[in-house]
C-alpha atoms as a PDB file:
ATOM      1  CA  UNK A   1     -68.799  15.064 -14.780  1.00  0.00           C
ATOM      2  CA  UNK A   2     -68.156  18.187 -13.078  1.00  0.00           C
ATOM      3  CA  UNK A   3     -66.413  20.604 -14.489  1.00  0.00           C
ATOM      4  CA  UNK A   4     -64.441  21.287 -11.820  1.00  0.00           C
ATOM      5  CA  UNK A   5     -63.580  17.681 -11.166  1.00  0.00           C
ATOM      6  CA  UNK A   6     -62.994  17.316 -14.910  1.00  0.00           C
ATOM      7  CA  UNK A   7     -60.072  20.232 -14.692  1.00  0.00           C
ATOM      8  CA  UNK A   8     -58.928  18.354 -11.362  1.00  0.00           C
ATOM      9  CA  UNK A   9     -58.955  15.032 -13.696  1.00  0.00           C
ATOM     10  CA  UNK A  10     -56.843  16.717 -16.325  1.00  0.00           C
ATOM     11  CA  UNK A  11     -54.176  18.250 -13.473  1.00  0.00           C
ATOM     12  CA  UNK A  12     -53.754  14.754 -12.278  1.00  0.00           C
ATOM     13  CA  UNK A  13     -52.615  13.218 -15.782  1.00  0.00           C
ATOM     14  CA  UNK A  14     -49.929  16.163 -16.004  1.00  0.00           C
ATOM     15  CA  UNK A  15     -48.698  15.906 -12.489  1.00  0.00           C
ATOM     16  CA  UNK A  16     -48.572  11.738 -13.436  1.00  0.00           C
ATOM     17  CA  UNK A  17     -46.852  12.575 -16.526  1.00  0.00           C
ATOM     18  CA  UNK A  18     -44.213  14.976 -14.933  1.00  0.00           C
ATOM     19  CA  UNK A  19     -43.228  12.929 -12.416  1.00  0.00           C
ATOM     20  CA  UNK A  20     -42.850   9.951 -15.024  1.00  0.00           C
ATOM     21  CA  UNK A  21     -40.541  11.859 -17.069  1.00  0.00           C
ATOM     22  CA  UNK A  22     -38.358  12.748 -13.986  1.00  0.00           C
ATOM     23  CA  UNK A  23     -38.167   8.946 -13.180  1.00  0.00           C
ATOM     24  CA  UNK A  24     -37.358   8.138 -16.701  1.00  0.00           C
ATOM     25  CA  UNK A  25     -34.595  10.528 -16.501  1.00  0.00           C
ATOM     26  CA  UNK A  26     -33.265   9.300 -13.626  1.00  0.00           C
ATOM     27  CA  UNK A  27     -33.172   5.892 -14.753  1.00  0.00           C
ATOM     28  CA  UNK A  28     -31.899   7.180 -18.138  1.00  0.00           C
ATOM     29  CA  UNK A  29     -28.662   8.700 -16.377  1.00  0.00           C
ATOM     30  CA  UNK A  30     -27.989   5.815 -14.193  1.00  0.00           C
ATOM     31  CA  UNK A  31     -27.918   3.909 -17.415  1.00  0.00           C
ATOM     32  CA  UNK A  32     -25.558   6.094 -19.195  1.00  0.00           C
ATOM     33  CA  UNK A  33     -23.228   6.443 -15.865  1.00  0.00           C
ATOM     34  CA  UNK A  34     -22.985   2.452 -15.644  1.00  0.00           C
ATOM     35  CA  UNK A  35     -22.365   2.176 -20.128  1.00  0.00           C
ATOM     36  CA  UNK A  36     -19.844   4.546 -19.441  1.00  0.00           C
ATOM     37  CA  UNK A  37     -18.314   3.450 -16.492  1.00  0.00           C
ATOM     38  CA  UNK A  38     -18.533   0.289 -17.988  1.00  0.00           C
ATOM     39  CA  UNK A  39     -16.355   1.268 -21.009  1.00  0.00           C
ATOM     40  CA  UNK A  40     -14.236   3.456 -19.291  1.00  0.00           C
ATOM     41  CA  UNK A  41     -13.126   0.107 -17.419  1.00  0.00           C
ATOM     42  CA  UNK A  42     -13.434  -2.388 -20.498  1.00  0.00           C
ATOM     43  CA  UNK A  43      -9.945  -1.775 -21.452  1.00  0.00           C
ATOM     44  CA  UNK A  44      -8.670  -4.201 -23.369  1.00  0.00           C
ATOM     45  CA  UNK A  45      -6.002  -4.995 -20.593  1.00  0.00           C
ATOM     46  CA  UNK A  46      -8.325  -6.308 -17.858  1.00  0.00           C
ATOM     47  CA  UNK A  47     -11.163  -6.582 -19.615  1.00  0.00           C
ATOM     48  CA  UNK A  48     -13.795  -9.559 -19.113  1.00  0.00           C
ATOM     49  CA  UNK A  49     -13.572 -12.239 -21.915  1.00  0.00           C
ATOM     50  CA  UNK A  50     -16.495 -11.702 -23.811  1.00  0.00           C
ATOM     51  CA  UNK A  51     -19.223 -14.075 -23.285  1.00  0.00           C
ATOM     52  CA  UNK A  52     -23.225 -13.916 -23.259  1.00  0.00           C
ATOM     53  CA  UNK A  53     -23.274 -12.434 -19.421  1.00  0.00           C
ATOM     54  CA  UNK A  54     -21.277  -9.725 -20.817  1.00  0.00           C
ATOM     55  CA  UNK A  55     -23.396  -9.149 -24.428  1.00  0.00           C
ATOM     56  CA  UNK A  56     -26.575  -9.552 -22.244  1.00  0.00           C
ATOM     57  CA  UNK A  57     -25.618  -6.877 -19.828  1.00  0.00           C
ATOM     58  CA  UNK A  58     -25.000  -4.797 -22.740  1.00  0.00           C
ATOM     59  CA  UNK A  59     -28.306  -5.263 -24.177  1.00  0.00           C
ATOM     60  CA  UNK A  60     -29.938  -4.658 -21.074  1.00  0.00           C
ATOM     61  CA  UNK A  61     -28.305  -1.300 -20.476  1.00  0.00           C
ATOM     62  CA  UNK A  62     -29.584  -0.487 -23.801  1.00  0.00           C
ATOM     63  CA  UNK A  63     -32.479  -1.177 -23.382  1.00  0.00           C
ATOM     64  CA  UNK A  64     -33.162   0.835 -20.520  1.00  0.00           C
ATOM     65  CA  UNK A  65     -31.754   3.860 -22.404  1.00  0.00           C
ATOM     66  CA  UNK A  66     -33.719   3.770 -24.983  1.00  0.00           C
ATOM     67  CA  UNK A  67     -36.610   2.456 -23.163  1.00  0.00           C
ATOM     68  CA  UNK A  68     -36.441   5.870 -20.871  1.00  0.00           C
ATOM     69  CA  UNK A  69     -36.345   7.968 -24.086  1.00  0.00           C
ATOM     70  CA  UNK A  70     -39.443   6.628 -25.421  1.00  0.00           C
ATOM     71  CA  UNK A  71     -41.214   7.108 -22.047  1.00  0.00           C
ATOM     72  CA  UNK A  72     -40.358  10.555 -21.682  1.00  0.00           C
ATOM     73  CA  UNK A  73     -41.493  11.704 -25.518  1.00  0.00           C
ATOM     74  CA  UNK A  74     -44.502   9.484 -24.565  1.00  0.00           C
ATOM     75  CA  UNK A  75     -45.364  11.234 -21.310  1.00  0.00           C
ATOM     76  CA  UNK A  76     -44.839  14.148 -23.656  1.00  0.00           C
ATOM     77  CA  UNK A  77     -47.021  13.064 -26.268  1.00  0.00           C
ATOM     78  CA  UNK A  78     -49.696  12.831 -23.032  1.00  0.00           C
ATOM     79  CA  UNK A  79     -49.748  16.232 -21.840  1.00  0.00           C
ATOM     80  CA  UNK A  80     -50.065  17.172 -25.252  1.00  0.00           C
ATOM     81  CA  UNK A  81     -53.019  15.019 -25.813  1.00  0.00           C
ATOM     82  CA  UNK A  82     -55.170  16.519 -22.945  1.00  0.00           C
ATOM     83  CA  UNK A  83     -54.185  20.024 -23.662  1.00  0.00           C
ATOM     84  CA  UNK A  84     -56.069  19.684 -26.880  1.00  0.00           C
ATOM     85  CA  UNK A  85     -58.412  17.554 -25.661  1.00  0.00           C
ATOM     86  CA  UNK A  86     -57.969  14.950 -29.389  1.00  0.00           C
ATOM     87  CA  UNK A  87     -59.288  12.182 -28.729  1.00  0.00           C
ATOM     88  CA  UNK A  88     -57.161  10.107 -30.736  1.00  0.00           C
ATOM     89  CA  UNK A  89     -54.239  11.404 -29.386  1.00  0.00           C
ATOM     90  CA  UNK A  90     -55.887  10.202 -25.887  1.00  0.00           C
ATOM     91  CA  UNK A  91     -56.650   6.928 -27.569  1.00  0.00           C
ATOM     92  CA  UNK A  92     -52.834   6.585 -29.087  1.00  0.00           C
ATOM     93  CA  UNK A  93     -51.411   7.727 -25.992  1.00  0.00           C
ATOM     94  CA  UNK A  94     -53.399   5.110 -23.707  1.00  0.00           C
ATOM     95  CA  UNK A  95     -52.450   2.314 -26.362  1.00  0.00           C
ATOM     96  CA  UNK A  96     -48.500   3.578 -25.667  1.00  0.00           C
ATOM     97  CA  UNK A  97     -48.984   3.603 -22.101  1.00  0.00           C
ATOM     98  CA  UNK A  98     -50.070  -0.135 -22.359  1.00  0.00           C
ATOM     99  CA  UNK A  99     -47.337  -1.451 -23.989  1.00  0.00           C
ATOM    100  CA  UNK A 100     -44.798   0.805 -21.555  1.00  0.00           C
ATOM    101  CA  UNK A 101     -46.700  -0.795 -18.887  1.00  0.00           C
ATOM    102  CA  UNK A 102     -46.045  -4.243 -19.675  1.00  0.00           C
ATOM    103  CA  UNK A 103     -42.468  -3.792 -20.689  1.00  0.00           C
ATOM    104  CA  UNK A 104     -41.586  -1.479 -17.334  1.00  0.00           C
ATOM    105  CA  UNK A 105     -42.613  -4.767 -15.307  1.00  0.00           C
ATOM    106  CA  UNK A 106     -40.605  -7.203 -17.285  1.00  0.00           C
ATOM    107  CA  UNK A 107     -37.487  -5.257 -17.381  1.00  0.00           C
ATOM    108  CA  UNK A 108     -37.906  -4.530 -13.443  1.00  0.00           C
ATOM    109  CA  UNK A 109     -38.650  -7.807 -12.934  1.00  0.00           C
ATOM    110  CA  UNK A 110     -35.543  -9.718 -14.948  1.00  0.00           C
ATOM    111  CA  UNK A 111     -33.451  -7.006 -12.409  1.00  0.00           C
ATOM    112  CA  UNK A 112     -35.126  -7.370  -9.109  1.00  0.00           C
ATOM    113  CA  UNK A 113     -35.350 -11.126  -9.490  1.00  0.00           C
ATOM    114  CA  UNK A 114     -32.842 -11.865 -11.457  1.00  0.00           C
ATOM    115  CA  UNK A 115     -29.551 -11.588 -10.001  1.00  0.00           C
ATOM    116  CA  UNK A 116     -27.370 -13.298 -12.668  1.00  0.00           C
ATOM    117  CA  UNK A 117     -28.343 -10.344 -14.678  1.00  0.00           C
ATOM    118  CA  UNK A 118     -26.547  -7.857 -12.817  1.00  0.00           C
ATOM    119  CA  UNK A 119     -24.421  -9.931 -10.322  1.00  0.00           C
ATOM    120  CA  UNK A 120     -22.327 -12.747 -12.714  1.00  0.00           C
ATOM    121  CA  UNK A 121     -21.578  -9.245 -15.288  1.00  0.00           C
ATOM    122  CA  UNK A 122     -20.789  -7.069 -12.260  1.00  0.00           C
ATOM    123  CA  UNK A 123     -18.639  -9.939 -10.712  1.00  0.00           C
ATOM    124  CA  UNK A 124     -16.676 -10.549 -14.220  1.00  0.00           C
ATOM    125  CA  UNK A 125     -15.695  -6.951 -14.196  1.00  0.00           C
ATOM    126  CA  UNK A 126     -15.102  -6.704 -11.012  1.00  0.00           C
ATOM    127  CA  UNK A 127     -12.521  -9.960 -11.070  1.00  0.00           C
ATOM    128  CA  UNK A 128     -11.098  -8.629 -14.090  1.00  0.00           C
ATOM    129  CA  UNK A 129      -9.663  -5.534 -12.873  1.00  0.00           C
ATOM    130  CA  UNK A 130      -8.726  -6.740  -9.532  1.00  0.00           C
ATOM    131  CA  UNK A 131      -6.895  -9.013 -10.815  1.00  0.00           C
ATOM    132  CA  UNK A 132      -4.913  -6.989 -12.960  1.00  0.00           C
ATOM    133  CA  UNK A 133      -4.690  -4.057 -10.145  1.00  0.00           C
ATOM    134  CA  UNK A 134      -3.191  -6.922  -8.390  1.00  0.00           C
ATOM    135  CA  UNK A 135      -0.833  -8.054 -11.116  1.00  0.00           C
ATOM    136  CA  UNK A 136       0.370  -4.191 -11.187  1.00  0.00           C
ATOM    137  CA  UNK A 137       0.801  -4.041  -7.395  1.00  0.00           C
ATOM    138  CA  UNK A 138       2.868  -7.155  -6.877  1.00  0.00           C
ATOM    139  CA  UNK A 139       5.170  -5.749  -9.838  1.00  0.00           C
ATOM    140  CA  UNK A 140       5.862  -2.404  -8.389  1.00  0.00           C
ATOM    141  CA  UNK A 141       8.994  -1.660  -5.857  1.00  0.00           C
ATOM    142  CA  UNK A 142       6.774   1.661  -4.283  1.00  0.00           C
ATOM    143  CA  UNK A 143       3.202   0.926  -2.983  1.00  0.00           C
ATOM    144  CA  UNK A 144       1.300   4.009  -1.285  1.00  0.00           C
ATOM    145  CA  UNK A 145       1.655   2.615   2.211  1.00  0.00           C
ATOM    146  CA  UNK A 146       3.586   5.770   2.719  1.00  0.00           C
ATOM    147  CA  UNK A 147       2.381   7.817   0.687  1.00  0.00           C
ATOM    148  CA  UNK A 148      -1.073  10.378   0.557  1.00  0.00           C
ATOM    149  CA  UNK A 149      -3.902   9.913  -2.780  1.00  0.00           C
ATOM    150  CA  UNK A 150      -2.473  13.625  -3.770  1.00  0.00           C
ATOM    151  CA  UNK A 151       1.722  12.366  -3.107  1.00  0.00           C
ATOM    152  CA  UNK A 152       0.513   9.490  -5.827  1.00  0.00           C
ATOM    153  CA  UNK A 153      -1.352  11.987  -8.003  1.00  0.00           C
ATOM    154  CA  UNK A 154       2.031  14.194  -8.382  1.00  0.00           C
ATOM    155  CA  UNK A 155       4.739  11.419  -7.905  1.00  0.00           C
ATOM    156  CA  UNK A 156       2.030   9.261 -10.526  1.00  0.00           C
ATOM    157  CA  UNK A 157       2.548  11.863 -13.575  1.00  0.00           C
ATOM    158  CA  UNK A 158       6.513  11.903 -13.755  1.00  0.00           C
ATOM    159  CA  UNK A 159       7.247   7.928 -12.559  1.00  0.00           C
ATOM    160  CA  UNK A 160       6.844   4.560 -14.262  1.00  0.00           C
ATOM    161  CA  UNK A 161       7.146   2.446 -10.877  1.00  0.00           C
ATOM    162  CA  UNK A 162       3.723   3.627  -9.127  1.00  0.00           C
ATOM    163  CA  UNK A 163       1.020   2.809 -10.921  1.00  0.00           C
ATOM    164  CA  UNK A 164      -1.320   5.365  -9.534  1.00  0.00           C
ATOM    165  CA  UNK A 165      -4.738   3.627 -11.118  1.00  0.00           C
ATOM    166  CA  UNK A 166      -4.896   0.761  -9.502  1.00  0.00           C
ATOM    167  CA  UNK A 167      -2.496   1.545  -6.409  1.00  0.00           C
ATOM    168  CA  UNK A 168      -5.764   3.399  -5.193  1.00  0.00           C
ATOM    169  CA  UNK A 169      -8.286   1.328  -6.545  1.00  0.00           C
ATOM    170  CA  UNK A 170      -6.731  -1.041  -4.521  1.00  0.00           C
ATOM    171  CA  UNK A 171      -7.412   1.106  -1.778  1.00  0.00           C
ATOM    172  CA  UNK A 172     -10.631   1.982  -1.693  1.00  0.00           C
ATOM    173  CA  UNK A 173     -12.271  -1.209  -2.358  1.00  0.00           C
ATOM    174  CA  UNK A 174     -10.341  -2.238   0.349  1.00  0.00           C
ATOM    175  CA  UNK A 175     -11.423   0.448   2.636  1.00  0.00           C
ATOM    176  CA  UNK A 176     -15.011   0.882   1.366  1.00  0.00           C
ATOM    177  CA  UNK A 177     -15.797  -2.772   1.230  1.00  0.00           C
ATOM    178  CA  UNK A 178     -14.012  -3.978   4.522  1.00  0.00           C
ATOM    179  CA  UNK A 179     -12.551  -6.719   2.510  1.00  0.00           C
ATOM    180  CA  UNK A 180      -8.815  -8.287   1.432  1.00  0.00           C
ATOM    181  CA  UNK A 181      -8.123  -9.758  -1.466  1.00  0.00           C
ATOM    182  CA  UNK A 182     -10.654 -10.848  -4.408  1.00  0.00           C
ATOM    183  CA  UNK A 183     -10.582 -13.669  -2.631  1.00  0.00           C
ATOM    184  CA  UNK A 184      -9.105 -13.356   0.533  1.00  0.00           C
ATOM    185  CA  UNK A 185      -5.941 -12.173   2.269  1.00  0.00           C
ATOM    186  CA  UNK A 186      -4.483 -15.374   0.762  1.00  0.00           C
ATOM    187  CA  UNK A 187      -4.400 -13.917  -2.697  1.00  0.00           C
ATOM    188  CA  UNK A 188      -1.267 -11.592  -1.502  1.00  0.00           C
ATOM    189  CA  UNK A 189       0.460 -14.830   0.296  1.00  0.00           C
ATOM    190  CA  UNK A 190       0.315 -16.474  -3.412  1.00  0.00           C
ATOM    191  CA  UNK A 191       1.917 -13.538  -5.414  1.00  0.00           C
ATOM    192  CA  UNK A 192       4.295 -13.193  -1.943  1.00  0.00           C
ATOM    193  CA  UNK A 193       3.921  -9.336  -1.733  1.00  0.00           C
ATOM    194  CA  UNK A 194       2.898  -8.084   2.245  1.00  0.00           C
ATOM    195  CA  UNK A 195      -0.980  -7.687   2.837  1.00  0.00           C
ATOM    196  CA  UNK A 196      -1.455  -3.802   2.108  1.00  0.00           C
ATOM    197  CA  UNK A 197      -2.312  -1.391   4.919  1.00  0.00           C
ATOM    198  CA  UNK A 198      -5.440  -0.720   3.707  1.00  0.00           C
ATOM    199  CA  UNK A 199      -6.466  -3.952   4.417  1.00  0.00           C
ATOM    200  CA  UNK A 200      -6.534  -3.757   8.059  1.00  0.00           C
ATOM    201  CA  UNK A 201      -8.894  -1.417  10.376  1.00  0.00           C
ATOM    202  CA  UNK A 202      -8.066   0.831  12.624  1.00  0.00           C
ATOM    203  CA  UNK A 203      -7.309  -1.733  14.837  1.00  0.00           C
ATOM    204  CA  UNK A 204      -4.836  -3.296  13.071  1.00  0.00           C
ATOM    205  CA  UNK A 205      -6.839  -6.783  12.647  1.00  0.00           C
ATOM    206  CA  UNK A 206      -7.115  -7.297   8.714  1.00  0.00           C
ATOM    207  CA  UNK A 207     -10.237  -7.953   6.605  1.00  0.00           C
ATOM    208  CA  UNK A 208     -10.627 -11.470   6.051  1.00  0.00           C
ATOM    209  CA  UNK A 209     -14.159 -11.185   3.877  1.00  0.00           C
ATOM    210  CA  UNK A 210     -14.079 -11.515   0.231  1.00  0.00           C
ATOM    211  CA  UNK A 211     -14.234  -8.448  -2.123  1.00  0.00           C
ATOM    212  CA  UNK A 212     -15.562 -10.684  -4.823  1.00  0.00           C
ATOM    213  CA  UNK A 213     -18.392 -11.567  -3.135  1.00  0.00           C
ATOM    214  CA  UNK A 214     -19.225  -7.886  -1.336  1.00  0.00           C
ATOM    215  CA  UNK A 215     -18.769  -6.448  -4.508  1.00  0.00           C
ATOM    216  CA  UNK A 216     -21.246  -8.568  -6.113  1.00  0.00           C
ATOM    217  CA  UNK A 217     -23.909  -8.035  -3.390  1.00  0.00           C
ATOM    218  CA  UNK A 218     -23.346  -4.509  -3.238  1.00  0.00           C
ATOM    219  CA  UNK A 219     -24.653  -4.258  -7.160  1.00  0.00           C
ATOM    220  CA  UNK A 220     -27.310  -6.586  -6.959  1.00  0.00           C
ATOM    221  CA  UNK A 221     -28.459  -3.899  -3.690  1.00  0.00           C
ATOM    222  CA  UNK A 222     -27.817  -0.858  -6.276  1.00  0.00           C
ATOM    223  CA  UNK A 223     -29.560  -3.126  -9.304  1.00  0.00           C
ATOM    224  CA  UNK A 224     -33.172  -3.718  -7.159  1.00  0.00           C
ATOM    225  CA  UNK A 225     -33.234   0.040  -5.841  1.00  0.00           C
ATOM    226  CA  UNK A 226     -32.977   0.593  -9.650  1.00  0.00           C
ATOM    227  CA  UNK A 227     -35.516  -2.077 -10.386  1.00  0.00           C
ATOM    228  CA  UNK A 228     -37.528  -0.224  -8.200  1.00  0.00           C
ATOM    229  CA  UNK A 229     -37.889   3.173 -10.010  1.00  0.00           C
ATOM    230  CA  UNK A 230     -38.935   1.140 -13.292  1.00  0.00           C
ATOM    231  CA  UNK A 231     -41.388  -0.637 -10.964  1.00  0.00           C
ATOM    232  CA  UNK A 232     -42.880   2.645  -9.590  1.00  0.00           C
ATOM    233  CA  UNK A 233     -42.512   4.402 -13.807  1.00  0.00           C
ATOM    234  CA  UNK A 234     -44.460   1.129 -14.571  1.00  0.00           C
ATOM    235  CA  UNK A 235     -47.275   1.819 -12.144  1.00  0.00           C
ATOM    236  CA  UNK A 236     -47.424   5.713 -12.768  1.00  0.00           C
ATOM    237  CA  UNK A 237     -48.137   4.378 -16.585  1.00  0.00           C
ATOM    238  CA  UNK A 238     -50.605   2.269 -15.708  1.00  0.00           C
ATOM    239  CA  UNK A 239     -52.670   5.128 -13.426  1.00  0.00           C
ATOM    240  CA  UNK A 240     -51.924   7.303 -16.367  1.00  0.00           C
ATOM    241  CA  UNK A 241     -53.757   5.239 -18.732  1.00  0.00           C
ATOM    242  CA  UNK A 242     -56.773   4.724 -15.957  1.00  0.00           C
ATOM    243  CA  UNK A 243     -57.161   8.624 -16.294  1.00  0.00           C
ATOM    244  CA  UNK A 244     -57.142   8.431 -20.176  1.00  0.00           C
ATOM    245  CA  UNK A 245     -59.778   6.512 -19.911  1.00  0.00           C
ATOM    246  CA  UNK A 246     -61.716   8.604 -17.638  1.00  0.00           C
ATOM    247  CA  UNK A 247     -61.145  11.804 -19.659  1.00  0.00           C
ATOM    248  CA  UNK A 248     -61.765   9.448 -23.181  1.00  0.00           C
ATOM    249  CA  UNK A 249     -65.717   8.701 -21.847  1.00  0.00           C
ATOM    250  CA  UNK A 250     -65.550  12.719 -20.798  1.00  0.00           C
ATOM    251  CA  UNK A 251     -64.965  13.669 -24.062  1.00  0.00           C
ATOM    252  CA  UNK A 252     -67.125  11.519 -25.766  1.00  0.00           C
ATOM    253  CA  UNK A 253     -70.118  12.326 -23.350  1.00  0.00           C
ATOM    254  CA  UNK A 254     -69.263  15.551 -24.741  1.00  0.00           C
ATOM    255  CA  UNK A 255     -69.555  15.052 -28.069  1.00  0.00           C
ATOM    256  CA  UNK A 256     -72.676  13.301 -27.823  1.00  0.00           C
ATOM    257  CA  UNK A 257     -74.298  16.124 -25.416  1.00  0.00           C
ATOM    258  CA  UNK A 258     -73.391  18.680 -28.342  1.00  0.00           C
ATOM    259  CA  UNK A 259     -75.003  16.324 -30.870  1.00  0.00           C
ATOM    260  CA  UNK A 260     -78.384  16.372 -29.109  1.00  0.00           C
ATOM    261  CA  UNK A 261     -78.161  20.118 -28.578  1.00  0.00           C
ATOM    262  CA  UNK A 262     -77.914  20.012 -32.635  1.00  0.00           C
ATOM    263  CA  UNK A 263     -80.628  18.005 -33.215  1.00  0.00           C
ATOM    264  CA  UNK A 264     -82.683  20.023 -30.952  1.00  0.00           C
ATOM    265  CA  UNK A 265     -81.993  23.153 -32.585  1.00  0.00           C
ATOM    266  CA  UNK A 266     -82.593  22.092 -36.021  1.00  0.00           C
ATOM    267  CA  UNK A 267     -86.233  20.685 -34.769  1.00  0.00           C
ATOM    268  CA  UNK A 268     -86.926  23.964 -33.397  1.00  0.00           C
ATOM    269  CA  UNK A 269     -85.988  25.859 -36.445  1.00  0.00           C
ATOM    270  CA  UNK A 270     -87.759  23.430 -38.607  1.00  0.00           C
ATOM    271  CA  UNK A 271     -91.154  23.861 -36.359  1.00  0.00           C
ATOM    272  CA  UNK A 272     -90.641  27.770 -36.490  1.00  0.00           C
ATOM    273  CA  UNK A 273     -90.863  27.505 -39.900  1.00  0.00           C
ATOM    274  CA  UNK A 274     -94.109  26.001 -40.681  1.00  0.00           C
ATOM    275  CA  UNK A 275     -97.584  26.977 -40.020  1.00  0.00           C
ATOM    276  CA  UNK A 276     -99.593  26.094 -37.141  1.00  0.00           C
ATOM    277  CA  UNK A 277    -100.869  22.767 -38.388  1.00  0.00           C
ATOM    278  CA  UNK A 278     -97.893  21.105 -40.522  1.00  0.00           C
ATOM    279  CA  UNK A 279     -96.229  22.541 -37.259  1.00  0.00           C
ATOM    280  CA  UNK A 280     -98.172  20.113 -35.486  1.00  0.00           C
ATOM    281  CA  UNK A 281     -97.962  17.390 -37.373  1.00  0.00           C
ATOM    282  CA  UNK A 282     -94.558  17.608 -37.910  1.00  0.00           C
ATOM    283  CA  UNK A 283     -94.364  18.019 -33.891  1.00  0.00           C
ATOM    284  CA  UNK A 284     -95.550  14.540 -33.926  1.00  0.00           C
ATOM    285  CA  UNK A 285     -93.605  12.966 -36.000  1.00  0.00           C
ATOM    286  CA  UNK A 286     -90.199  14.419 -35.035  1.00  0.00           C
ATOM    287  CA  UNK A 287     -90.627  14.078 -31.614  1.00  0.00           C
ATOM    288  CA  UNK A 288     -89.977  10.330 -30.825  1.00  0.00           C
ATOM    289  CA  UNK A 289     -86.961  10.903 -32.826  1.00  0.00           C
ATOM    290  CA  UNK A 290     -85.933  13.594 -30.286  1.00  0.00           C
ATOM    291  CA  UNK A 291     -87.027  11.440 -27.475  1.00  0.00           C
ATOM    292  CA  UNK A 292     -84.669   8.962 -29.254  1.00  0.00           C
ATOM    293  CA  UNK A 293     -81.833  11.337 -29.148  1.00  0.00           C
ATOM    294  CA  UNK A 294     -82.254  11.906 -25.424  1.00  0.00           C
ATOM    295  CA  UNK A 295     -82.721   8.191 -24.411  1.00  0.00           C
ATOM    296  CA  UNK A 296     -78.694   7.435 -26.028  1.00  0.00           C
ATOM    297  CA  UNK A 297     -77.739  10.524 -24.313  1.00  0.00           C
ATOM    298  CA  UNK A 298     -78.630   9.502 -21.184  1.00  0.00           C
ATOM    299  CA  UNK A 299     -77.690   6.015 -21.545  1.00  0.00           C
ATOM    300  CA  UNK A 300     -74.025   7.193 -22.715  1.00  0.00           C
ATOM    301  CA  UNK A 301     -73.974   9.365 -19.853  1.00  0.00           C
ATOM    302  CA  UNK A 302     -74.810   6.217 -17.319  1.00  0.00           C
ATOM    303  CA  UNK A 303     -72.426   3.754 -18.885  1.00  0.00           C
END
């Protein structure tokens, strides 16, 4: 190979391995956001009941936190590797980027395809805290119909009867999702408390569409474009490993070129050495071993 196009080879793998590590940190602080959003809102109040959705979400999330940590040392571990140019560290690092490989498409796949992974968890949640936004709301005498986010901020720190939490998370799922209700508008008739403003548009006509069921679309959308960047880590991985393997034969058709170069030096010191006829005999005898030499050299070189 060229040496050139050996350099280009090597400038490739780091590029590869750079822009893996800024995918793996990207999905490693969309995991953290969502485990700590997720206990931030698992207060024991409105909390889901705990059940294997729940403990499965969990052990998903953790998995792709730890699962981005280990890619990044590995990508790491990569550069390293070629820098050196070790070819066991090329060898390690290819049988790393395997198994990363394999496991990037499973856990993108359960995700993408999945959607009881993200969806039933997401939906659980979700229900939970509406509901008990709701429970808060139909209990208080002062709702911010007439009132601004920052009059509920202020009026919020001093008074009991305005629950400023969910008074505004009421809000803005309302207003962000286009919906009423976790169910509908009917969920207000039942508790008998008037449909809040927020649940109408600007033309006055209210939201009749579910925020249950938005909700749970709208994180199965976020879930896939997340499945996606494992997808896309998985395949850098996999064109990483391709180039290990590429700069593995290099350096081995390296090794053996310098081996021949050995061999041929230490025949033409030993011919130096002797007189004119053991210099020819010897000529003869070492030289189909030389011949030898070249033959696997240039066999290596062709495979």
């Amino acid at each position: 190979m060229d040496r050139f196009i050996f350099n280009l080879t090597k400038l490739l793998l780091y590029i590869l391995s750079i822009l893996t590590i800024i995918l793996a940190i990207t999905v490693f602080v969309l995991s953290i956001l969502t485990a700590q959003r997720t206990t931030i809102n698992n207060h024991e109040k409105y909390a889901p009941k705990k059940s294997v959705i729940i403990n499965d979400f969990y052990f998903l999330i953790s998995i792709c936190i730890s699962g981005s940590i280990l890619i990044i040392f590995i990508s790491l571990y990569g550069i390293n590797a070629v820098y050196f140019e070790s070819k066991i560290f090329l060898i390690i690092h290819g049988l790393l980027l395997l198994l990363i490989h394999s496991c990037s498409l499973l856990i993108a796949s359960v995700i993408f395809f999945d959607e009881r992974q993200i969806g039933s968890p997401a939906s659980l949640f979700f229900k939970a805290h509406y509901d008990y936004a709701l429970l808060t709301y139909s209990h208080q005498p002062i709702h911010n119909k007439s009132l601004s986010y920052n009059d509920l901020y202020y009026y919020g720190k001093f008074s009991s009867m305005i629950n400023i939490t969910f008074d505004i998370i009421l809000d803005r799922v309302h207003k962000r999702l286009h919906c009423c209700g976790l169910m509908g508008t009917s969920d207000f008739a039942e508790l008998h408390i008037p449909i809040p403003p927020s649940c109408f548009n600007d033309n006055g006509t209210s939201y009749e569409s579910s925020c249950l069921s938005k909700f749970r679309l709208e994180s199965i959308y976020k879930a896939q474009i997340f499945a996606i960047c494992i997808y896309i880590m998985g395949v850098l991985t996999l064109v990483s490993f391709l180039i290990d393997l590429i700069l593995l034969r290099e350096f081995l058709q390296d090794q053996l070129l310098e081996h021949v170069i050995e061999r041929l030096t230490n025949f033409s010191k030993t011919t130096e050495s002797m007189n004119e006829t053991k210099s020819q005999q010897q000529y003869k005898s070492l030289k189909p071993q030389v011949q030898q030499y070249i033959i696997d050299y240039l066999l290596e070189s062709t495979m």
